[in-house]
C-alpha atoms as a PDB file:
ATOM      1  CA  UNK A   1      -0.997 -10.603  -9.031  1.00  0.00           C
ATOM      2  CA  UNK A   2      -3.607 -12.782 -10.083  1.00  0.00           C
ATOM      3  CA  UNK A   3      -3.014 -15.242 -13.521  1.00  0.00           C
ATOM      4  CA  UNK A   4      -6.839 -15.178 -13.947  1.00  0.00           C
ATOM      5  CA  UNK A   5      -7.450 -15.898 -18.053  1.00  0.00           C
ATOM      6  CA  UNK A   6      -9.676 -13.692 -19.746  1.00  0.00           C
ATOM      7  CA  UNK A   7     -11.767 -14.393 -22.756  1.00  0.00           C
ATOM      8  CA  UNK A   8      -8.980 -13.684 -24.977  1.00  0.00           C
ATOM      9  CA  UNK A   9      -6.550 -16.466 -23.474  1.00  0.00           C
ATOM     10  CA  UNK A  10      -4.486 -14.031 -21.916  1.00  0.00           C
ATOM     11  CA  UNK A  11      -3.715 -13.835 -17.851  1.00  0.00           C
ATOM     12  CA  UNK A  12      -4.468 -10.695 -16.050  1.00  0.00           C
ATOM     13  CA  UNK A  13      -0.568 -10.260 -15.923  1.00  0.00           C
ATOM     14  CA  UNK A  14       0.120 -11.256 -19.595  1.00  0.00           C
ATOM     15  CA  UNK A  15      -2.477  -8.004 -20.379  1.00  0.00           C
ATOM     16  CA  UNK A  16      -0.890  -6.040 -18.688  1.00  0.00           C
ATOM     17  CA  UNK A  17       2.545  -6.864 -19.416  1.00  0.00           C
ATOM     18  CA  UNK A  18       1.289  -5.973 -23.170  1.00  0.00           C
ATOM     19  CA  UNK A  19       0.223  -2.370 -22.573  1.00  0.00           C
ATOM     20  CA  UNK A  20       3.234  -1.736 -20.724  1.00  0.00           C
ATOM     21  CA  UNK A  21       5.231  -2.842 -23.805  1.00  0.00           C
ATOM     22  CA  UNK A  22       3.326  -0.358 -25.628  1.00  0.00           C
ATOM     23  CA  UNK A  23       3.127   2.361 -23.655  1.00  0.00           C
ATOM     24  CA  UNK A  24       6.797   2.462 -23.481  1.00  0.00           C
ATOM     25  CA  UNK A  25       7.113   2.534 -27.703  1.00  0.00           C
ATOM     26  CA  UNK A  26       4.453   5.301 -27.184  1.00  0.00           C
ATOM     27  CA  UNK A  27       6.643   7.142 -24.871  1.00  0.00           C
ATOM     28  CA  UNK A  28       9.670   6.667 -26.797  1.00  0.00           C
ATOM     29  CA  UNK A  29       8.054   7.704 -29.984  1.00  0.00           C
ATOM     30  CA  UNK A  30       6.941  10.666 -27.845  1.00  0.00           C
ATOM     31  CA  UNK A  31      10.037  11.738 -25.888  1.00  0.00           C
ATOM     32  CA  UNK A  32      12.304  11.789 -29.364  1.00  0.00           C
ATOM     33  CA  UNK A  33       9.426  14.152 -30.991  1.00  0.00           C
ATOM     34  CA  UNK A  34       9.672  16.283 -27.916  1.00  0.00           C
ATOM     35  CA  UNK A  35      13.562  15.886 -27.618  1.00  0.00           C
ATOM     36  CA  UNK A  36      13.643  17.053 -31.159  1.00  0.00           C
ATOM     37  CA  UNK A  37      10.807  20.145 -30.954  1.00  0.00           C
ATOM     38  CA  UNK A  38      13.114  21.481 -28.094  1.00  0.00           C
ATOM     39  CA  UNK A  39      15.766  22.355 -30.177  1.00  0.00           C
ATOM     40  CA  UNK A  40      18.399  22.315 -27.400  1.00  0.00           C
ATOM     41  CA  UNK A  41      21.504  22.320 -28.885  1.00  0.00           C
ATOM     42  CA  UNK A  42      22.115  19.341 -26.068  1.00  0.00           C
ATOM     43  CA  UNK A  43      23.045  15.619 -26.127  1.00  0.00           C
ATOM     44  CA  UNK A  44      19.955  13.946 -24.310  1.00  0.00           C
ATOM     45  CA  UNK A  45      22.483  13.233 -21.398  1.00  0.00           C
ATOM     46  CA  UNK A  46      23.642  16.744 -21.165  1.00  0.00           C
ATOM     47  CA  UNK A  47      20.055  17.836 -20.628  1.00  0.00           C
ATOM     48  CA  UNK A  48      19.197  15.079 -18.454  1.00  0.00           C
ATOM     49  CA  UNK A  49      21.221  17.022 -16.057  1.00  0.00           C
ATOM     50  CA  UNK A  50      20.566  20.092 -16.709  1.00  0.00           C
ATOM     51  CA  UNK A  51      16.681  18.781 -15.940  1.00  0.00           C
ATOM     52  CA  UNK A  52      17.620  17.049 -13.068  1.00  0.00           C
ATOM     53  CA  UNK A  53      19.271  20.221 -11.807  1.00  0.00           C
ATOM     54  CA  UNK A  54      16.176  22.377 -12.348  1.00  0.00           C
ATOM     55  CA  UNK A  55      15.101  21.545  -8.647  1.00  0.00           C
ATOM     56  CA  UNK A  56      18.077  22.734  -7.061  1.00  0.00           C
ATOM     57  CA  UNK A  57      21.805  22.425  -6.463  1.00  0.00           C
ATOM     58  CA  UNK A  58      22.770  18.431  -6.298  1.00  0.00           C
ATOM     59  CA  UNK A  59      25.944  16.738  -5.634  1.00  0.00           C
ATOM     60  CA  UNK A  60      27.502  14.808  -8.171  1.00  0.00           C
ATOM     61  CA  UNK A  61      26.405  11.654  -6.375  1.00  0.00           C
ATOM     62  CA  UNK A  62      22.610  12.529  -6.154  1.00  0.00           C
ATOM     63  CA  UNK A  63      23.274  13.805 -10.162  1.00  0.00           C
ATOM     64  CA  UNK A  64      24.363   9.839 -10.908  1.00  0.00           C
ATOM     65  CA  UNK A  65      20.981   8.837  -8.692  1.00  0.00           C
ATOM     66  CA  UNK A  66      19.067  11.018 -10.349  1.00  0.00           C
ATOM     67  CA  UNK A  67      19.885  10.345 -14.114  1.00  0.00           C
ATOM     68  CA  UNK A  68      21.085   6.708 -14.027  1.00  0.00           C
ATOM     69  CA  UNK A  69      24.776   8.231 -15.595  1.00  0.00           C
ATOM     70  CA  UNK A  70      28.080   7.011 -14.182  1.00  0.00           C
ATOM     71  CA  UNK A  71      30.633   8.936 -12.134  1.00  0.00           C
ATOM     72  CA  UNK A  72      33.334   9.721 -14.423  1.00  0.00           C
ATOM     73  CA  UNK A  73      30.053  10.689 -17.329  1.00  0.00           C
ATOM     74  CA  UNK A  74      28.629  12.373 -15.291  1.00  0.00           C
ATOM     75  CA  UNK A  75      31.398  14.222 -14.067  1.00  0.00           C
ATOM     76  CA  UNK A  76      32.486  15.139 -18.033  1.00  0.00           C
ATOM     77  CA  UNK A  77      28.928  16.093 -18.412  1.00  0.00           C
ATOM     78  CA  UNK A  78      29.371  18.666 -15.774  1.00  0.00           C
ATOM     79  CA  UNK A  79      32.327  20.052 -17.096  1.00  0.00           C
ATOM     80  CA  UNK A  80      30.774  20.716 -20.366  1.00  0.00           C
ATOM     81  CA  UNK A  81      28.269  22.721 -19.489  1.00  0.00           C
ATOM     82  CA  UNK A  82      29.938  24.479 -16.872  1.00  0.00           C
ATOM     83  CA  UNK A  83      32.434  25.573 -19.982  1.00  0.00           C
ATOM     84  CA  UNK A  84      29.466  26.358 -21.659  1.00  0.00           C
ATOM     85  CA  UNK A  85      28.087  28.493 -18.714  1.00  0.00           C
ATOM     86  CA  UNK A  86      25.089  26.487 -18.374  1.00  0.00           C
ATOM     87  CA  UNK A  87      25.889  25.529 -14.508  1.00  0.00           C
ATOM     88  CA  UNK A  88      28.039  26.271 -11.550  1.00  0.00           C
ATOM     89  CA  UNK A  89      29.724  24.438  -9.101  1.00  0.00           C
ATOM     90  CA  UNK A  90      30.809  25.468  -5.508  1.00  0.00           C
ATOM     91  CA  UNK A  91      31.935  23.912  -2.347  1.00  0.00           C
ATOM     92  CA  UNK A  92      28.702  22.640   0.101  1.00  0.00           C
ATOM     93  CA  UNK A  93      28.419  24.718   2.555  1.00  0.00           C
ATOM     94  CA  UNK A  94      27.638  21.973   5.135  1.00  0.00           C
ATOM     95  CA  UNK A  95      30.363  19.707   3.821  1.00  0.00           C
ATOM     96  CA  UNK A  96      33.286  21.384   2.628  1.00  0.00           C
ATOM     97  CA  UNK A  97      34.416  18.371   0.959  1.00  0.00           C
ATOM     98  CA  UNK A  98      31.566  17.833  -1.506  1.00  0.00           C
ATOM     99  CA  UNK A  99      30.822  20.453  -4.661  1.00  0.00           C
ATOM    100  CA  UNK A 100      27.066  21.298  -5.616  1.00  0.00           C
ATOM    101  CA  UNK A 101      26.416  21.798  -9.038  1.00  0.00           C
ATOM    102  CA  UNK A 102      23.559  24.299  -9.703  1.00  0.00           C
ATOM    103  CA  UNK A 103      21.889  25.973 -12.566  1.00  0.00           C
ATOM    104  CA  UNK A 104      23.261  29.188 -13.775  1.00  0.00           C
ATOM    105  CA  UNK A 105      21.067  31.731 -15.109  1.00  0.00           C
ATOM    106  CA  UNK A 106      21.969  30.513 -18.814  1.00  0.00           C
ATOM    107  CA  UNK A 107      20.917  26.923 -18.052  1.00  0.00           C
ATOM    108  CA  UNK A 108      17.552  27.630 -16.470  1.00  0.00           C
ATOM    109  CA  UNK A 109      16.894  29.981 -19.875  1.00  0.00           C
ATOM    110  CA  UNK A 110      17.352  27.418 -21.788  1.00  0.00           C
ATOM    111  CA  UNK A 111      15.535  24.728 -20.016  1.00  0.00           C
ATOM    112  CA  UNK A 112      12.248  27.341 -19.976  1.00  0.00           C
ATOM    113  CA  UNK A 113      12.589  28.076 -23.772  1.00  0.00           C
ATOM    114  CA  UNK A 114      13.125  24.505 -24.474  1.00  0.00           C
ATOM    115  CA  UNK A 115      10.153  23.445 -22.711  1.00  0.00           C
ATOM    116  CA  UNK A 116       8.402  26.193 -24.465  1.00  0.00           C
ATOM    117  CA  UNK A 117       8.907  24.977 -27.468  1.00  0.00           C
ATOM    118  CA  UNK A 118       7.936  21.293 -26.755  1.00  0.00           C
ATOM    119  CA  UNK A 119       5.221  22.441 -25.376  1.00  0.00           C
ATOM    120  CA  UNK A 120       4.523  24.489 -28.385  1.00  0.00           C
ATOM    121  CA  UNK A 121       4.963  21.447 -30.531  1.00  0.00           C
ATOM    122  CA  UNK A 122       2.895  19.396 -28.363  1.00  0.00           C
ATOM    123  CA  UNK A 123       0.205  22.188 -28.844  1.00  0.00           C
ATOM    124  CA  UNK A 124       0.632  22.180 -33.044  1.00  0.00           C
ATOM    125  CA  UNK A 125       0.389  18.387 -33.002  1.00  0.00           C
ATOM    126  CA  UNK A 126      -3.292  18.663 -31.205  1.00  0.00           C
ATOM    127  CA  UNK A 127      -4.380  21.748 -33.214  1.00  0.00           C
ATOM    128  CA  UNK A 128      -6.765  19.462 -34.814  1.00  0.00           C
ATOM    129  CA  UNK A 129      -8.849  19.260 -31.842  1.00  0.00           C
ATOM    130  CA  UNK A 130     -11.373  21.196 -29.552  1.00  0.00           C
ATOM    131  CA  UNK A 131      -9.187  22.584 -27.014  1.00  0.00           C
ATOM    132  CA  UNK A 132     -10.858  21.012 -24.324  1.00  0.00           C
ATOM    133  CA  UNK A 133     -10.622  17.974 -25.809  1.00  0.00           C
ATOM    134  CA  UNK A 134      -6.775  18.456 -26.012  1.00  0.00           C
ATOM    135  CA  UNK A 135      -6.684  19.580 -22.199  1.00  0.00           C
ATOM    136  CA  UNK A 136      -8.410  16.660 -20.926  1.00  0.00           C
ATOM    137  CA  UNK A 137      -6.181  14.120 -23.038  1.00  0.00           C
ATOM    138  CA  UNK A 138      -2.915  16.052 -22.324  1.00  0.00           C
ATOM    139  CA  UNK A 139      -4.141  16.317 -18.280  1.00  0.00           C
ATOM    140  CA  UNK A 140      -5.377  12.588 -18.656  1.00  0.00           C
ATOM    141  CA  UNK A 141      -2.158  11.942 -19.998  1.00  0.00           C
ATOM    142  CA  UNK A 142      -0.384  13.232 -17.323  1.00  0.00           C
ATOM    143  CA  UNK A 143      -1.776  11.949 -14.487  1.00  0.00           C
ATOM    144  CA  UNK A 144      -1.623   8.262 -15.791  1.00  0.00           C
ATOM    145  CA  UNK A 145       2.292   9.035 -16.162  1.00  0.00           C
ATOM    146  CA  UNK A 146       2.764  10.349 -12.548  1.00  0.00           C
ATOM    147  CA  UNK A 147       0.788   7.387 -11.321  1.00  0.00           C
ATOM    148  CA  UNK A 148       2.944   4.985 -12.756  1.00  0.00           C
ATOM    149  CA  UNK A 149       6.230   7.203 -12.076  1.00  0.00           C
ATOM    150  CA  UNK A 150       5.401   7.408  -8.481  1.00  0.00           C
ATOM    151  CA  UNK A 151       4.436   3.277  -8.681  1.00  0.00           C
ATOM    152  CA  UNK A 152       7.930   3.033 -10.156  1.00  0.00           C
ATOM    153  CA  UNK A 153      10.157   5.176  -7.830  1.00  0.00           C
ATOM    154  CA  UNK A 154       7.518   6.161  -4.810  1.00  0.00           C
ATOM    155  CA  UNK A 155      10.757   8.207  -3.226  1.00  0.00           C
ATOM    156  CA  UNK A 156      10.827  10.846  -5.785  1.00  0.00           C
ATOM    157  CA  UNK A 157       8.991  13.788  -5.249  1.00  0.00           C
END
C-alpha cells in the first residue's frame, strides 16, 4: 500500500486504518442493537452456532472454524442446545467416527423469527425515511460488508 500524504497529513494507510476503526464501533454498536431486537433467549455464543449451523450439518471441528470457539466450548455449547432441542447430532455417514451436529426443526424456527424481528427492528429504526431511500442504504450497506467479509476470509462462501 502506498504511504502517499494527503492534504490532511495523513498517509493513504493511516486513512484508512481510521475508517476501519470506525466502522468496527459502527458495527458493534449495530450488532448489540440487533442482538438485542432478536430477542433470542440465547447467549451470543449459543447463537453463533446455531447461525453457523443454518447452512447445514458441521462437525464439531468445522463448528470451532467457523465461530472462532474452542473445543471443549464449543462442545458445552452443543450440549445445551441439543438439551434444549434446538439441534441434533448423529454419526457421519462417511466417517463413522465423527458426529454432525445439525439444526432441528426448533432451532431453524427460532433463527427465522429471530431474524424477523431484527429485521423488523432494523425496519422501525429507518421508518423515518422514503423507503427507497432505506433500500438503497440497507442494500449499500450490505454489499460494502460482503466486500470486505470476502477481503477478510475469501474461502467462505
Amino acid at each position: 500500500m502506498h504511504l502517499v500524504s494527503r492534504g490532511d497529513g495523513l498517509s493513504d494507510e493511516q486513512r484508512i486504518e481510521g475508517a476501519a476503526q470506525g466502522l468496527l464501533r459502527d458495527l458493534a454498536r449495530l450488532n448489540r442493537a440487533l442482538f438485542r431486537a432478536g430477542a433470542w433467549g440465547l447467549t451470543r455464543s449459543e447463537l453463533s452456532v446455531l447461525d453457523a449451523l443454518g447452512d447445514g450439518p458441521l462437525r464439531v471441528t468445522e463448528l470451532v472454524a467457523r465461530t472462532g470457539m474452542v473445543q471443549p466450548r464449543v462442545t458445552v455449547l452443543l450440549q445445551k442446545l441439543q438439551d434444549r432441542e434446538l439441534v441434533t447430532r448423529r454419526r457421519c455417514t462417511t466417517d463413522r467416527r465423527a458426529v454432525e451436529t445439525e439444526l432441528a426443526p426448533a432451532g431453524r424456527q427460532l433463527l427465522e423469527e429471530g431474524r424477523r424481528r431484527m429485521a423488523a427492528a432494523l425496519l422501525q429504526a429507518l421508518r423515518t425515511q422514503p423507503v427507497d431511500d432505506c433500500e438503497q442504504a440497507v442494500g449499500a450497506a450490505r454489499r460494502a460488508v460482503t466486500t470486505l467479509a470476502h477481503a477478510m476470509d475469501p474461502e467462505a462462501t
